[in-house]
PDB file of N, CA and C in Angstrom:
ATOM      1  N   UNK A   1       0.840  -1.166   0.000  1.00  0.00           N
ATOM      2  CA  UNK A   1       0.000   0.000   0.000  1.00  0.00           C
ATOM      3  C   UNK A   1       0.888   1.233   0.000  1.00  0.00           C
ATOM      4  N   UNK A   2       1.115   2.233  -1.134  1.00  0.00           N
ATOM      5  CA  UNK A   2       1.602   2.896  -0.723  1.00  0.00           C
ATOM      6  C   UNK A   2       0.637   4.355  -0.420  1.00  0.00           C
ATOM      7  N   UNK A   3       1.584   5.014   0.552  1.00  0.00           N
ATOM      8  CA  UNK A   3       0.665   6.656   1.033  1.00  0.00           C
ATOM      9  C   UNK A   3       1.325   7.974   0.473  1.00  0.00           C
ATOM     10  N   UNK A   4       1.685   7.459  -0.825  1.00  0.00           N
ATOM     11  CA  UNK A   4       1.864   9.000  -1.781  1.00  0.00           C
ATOM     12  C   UNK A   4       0.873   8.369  -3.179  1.00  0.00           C
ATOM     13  N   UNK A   5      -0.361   9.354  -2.950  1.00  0.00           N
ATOM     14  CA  UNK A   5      -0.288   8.900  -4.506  1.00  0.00           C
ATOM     15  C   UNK A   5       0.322   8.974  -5.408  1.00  0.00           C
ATOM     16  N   UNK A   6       0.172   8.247  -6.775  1.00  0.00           N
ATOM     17  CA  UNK A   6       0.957   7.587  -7.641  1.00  0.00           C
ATOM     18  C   UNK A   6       1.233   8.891  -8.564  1.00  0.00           C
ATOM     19  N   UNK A   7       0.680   9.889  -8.510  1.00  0.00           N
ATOM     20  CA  UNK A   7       0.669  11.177  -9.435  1.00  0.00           C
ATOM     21  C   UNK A   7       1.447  12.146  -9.035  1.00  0.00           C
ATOM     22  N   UNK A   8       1.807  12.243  -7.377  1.00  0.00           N
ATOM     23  CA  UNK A   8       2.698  12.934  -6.757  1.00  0.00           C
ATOM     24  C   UNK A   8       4.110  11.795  -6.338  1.00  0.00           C
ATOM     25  N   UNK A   9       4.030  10.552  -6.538  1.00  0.00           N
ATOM     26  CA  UNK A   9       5.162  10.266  -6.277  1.00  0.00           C
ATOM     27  C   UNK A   9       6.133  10.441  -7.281  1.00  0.00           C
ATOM     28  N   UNK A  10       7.405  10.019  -7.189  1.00  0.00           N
ATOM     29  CA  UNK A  10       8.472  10.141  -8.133  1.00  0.00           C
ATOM     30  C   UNK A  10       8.088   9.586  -9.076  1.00  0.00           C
ATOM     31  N   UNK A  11       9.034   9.690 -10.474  1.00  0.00           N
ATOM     32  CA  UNK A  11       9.080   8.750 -11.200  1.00  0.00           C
ATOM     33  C   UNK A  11      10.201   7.763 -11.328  1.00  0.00           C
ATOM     34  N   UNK A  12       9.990   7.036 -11.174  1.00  0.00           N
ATOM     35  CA  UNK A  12      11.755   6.263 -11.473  1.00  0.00           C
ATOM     36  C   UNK A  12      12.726   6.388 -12.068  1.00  0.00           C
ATOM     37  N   UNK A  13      13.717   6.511 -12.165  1.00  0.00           N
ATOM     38  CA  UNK A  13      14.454   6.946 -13.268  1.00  0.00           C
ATOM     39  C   UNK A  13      14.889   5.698 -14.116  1.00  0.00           C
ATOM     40  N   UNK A  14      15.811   5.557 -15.285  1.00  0.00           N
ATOM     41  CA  UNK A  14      15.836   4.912 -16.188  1.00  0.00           C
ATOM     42  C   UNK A  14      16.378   3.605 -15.226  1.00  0.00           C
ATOM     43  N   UNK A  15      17.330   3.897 -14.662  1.00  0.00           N
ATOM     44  CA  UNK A  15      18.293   2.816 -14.037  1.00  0.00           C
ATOM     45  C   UNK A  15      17.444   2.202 -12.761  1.00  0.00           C
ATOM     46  N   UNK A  16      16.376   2.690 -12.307  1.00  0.00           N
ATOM     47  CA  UNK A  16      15.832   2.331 -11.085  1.00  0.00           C
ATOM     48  C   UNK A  16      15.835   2.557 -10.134  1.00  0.00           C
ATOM     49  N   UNK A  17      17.188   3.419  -9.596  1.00  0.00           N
ATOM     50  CA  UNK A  17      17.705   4.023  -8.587  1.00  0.00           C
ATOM     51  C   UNK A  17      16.239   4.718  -7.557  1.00  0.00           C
ATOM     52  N   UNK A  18      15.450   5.576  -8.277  1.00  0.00           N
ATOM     53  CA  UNK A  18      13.764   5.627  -7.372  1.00  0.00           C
ATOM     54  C   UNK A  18      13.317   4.430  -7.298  1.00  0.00           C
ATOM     55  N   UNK A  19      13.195   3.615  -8.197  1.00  0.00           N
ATOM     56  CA  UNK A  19      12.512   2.198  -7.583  1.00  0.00           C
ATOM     57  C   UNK A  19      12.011   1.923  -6.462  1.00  0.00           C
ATOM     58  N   UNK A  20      13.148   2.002  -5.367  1.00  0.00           N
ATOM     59  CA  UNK A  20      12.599   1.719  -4.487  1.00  0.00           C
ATOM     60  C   UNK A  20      12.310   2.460  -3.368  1.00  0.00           C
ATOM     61  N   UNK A  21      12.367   3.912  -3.201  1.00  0.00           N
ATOM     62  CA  UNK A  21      12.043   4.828  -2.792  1.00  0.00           C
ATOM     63  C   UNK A  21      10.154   4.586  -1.987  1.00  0.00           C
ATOM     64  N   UNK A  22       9.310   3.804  -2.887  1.00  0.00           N
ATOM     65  CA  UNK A  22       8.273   3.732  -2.546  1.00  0.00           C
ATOM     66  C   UNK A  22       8.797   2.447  -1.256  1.00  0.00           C
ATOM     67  N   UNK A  23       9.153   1.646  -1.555  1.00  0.00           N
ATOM     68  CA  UNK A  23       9.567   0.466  -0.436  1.00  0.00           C
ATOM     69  C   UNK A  23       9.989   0.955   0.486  1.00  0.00           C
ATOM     70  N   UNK A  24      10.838   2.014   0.704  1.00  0.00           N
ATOM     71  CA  UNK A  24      11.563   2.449   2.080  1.00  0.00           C
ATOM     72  C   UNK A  24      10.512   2.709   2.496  1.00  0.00           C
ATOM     73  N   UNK A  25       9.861   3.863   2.083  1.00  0.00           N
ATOM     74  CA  UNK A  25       8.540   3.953   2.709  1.00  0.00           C
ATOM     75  C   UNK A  25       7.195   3.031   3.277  1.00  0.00           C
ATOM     76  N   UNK A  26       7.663   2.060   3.178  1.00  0.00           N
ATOM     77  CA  UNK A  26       6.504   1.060   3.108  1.00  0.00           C
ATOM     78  C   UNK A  26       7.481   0.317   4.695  1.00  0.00           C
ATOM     79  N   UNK A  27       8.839   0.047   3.891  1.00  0.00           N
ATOM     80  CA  UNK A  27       9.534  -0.689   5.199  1.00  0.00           C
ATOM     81  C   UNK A  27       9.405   0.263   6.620  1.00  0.00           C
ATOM     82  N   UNK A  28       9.880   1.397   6.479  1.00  0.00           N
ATOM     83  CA  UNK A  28       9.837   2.309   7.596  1.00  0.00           C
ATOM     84  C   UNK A  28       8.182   2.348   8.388  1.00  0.00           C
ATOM     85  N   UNK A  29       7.408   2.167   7.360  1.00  0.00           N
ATOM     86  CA  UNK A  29       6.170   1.834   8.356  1.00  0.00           C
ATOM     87  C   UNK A  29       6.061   0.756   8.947  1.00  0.00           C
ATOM     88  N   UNK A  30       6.527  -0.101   8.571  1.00  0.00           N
ATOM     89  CA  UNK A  30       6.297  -1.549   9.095  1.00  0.00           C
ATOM     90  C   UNK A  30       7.138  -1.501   9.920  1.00  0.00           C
ATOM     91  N   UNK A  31       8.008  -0.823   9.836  1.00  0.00           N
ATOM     92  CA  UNK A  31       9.185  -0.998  11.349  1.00  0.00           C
ATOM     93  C   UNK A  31       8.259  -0.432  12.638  1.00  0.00           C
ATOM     94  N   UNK A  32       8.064   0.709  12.180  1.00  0.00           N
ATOM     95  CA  UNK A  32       7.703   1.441  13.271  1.00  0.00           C
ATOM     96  C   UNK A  32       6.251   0.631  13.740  1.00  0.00           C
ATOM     97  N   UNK A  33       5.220   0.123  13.076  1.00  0.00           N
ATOM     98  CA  UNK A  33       4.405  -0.823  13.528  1.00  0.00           C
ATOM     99  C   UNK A  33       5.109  -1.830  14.394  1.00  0.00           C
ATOM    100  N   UNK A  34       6.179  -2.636  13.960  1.00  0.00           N
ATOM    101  CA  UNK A  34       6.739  -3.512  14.652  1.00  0.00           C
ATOM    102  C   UNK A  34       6.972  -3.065  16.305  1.00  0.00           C
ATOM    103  N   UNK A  35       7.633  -1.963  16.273  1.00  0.00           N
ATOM    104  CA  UNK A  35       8.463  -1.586  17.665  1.00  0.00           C
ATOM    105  C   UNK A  35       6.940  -1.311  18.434  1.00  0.00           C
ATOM    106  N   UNK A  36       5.683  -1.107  17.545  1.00  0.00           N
ATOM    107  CA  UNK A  36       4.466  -0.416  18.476  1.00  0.00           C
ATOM    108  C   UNK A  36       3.707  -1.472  19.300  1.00  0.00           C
ATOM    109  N   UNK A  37       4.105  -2.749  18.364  1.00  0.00           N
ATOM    110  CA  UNK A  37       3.436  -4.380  19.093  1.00  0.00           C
ATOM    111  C   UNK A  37       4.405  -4.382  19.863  1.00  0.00           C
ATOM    112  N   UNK A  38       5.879  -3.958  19.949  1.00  0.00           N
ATOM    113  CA  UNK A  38       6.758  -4.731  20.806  1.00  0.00           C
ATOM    114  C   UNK A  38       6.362  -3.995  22.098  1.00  0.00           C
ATOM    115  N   UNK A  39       6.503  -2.294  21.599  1.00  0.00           N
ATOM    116  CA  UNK A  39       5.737  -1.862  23.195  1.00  0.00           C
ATOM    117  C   UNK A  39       4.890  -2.477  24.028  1.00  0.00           C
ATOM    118  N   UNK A  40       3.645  -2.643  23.162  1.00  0.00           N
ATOM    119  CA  UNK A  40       2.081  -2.925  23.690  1.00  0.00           C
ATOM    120  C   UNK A  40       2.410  -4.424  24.413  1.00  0.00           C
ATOM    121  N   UNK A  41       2.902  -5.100  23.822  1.00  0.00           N
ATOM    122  CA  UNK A  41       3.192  -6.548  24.484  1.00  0.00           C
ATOM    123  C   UNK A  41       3.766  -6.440  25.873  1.00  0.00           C
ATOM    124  N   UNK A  42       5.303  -5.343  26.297  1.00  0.00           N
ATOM    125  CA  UNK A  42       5.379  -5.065  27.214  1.00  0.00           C
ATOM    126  C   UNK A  42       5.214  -4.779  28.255  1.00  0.00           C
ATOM    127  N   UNK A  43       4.283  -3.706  27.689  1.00  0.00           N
ATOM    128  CA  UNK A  43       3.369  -3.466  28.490  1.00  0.00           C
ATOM    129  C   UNK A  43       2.565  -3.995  29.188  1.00  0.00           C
ATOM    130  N   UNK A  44       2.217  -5.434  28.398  1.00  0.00           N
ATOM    131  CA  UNK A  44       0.750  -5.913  28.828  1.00  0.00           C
ATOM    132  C   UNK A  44       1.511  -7.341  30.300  1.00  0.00           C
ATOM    133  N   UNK A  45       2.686  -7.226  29.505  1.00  0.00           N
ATOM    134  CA  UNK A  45       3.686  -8.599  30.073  1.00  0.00           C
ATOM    135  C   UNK A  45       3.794  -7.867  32.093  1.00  0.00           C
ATOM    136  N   UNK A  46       4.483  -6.680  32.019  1.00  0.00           N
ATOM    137  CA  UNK A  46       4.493  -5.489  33.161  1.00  0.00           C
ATOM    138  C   UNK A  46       3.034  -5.614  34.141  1.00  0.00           C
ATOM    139  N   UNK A  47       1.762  -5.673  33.194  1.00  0.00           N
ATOM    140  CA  UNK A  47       0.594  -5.754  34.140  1.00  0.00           C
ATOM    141  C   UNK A  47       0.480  -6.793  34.500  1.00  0.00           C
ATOM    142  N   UNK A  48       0.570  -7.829  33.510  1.00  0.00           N
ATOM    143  CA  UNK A  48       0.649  -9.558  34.206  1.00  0.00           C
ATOM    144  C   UNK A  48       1.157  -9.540  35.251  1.00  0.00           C
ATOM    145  N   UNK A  49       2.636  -8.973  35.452  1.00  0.00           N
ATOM    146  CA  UNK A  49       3.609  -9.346  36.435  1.00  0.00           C
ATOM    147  C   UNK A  49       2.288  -8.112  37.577  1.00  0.00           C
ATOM    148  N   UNK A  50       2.767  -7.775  37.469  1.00  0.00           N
ATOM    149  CA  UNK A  50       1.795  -6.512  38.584  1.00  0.00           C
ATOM    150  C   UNK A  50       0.597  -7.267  39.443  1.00  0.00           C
ATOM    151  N   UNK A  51      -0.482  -7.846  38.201  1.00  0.00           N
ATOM    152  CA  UNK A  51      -1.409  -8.629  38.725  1.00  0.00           C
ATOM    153  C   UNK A  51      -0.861  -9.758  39.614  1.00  0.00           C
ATOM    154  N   UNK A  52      -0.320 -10.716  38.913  1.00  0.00           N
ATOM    155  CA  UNK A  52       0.090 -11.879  40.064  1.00  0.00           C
ATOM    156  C   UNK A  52       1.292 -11.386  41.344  1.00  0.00           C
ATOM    157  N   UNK A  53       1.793 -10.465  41.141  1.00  0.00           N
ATOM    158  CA  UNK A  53       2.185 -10.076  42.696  1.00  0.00           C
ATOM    159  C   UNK A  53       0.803  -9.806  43.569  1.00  0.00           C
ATOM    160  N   UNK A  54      -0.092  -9.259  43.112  1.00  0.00           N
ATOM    161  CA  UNK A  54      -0.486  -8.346  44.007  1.00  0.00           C
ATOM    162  C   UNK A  54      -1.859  -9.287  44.308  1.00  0.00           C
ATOM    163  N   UNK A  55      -1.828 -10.632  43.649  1.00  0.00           N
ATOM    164  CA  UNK A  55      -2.653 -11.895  43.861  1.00  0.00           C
ATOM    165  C   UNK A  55      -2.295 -12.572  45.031  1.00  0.00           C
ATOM    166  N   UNK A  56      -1.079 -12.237  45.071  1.00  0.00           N
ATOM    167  CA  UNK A  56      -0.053 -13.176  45.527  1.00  0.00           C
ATOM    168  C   UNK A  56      -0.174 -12.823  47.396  1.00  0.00           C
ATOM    169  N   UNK A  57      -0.805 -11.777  47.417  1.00  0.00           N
ATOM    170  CA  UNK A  57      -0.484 -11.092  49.344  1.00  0.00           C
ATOM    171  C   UNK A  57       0.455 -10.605  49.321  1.00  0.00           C
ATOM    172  N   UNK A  58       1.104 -10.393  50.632  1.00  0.00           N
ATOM    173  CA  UNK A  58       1.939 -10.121  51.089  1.00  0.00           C
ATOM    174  C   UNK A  58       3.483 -10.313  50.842  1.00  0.00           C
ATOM    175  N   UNK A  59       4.431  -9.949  50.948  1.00  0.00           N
ATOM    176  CA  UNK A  59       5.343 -10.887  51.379  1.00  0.00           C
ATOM    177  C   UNK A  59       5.698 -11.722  52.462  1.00  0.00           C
ATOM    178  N   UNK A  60       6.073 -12.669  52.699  1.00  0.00           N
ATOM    179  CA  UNK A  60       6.299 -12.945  53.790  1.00  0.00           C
ATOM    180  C   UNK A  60       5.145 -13.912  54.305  1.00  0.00           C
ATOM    181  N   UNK A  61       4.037 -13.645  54.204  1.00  0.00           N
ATOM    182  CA  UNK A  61       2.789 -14.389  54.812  1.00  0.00           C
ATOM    183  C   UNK A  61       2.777 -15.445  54.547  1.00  0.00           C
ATOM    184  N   UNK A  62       2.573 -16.108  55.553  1.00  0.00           N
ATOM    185  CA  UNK A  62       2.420 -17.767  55.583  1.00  0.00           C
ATOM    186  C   UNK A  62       0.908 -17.790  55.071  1.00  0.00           C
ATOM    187  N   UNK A  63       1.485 -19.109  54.715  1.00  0.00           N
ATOM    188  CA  UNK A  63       0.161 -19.559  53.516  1.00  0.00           C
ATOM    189  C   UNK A  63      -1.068 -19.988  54.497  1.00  0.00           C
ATOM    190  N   UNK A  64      -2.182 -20.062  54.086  1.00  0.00           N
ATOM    191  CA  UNK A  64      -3.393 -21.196  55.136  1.00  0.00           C
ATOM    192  C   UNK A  64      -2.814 -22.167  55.193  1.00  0.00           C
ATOM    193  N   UNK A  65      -3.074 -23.090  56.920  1.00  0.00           N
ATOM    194  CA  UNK A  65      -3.081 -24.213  56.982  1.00  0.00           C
ATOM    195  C   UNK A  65      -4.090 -25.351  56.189  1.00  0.00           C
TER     196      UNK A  65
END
């Protein structure tokens, strides 16, 4: 998908050298998508941990007999 339309983007030149000018653009989004799941996952990994401490009691407390 690219997000220049096709009328404002470059044209390629003979050798190709623009070619791929539309791809960087395409890769650089997908990166930055990438790093945005890697956040969100973190994040979510951080509340897990949060939740089962705080499931967990105290420290220290002896368990029920």
């Amino acid at each position: 998908m690219m997000l220049i339309p096709e009328s404002a983007a470059p044209t390629p030149s003979v050798d190709g050298a623009g070619a791929s000018a539309g791809w960087m653009l395409d890769d650089e989004t997908r990166a930055i998508g990438r790093q945005g799941v890697a956040e969100a996952r973190a994040i979510l990994r951080a509340r897990r941990r949060a939740a089962d401490r705080s499931g967990r009691g105290t420290v220290g407390a002896q368990p029920a007999a």
